[in-house]
Protein backbone atom coordinates (compact mmCIF):
# COMPACT_ATOMS: atom_id res chain seq x y z
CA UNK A 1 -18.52 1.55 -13.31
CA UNK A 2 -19.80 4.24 -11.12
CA UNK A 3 -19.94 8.04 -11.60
CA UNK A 4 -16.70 10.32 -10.61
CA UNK A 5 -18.40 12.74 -8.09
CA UNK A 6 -17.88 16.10 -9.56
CA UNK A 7 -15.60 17.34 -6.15
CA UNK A 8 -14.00 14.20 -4.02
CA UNK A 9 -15.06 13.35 -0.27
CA UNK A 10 -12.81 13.38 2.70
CA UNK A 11 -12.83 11.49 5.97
CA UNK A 12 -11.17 11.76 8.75
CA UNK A 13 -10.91 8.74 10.90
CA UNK A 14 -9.52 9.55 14.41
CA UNK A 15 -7.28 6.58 16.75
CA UNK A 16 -8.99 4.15 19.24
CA UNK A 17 -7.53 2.11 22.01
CA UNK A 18 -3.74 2.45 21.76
CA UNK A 19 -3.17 3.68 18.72
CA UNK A 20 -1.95 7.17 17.72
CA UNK A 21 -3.07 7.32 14.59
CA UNK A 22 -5.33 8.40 12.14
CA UNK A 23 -6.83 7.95 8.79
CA UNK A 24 -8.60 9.60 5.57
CA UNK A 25 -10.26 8.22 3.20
CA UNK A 26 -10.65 10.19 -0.09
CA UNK A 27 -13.07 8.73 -1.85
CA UNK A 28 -13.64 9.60 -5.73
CA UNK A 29 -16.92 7.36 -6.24
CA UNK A 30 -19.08 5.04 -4.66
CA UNK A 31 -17.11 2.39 -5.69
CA UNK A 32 -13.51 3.76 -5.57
CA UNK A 33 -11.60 5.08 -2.78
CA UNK A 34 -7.97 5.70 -1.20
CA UNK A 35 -7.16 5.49 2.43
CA UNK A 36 -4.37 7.35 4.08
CA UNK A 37 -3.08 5.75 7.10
CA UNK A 38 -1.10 7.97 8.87
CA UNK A 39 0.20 6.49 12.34
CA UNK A 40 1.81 3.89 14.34
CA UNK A 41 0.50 1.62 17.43
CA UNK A 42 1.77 2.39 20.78
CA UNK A 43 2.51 -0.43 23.46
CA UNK A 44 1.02 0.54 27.12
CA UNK A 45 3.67 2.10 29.17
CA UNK A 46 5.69 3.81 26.22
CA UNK A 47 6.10 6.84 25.49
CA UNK A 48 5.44 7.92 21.48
C-alpha cells in the first residue's frame, strides 16, 4: 500500500466534443483516487 500524501491533489478535467461536463479527480495516493463526474451529454441541436 502506498503513502497518504500529506495534503490531497485536485484535477480538474474540462468537457470535449458534446459534452457539458466536467470532472475532478481527488486523488489521496498514487494508488487511490476518487473522481467526481459532474455533467450530462448533450445531443447536437439541443439546447442544455
Amino acid at each position: 500500500m502506498s503513502t497518504l500524501y500529506t495534503s490531497p491533489q485536485f484535477t480538474h478535467h474540462d468537457a470535449l466534443d458534446g459534452v457539458t461536463d466536467f470532472s475532478h479527480k481527488y486523488r489521496i495516493s498514487d494508488d487511490y483516487a476518487l473522481l467526481v463526474d459532474c455533467g450530462l451529454f448533450q445531443a447536437a441541436g439541443q439546447a442544455a
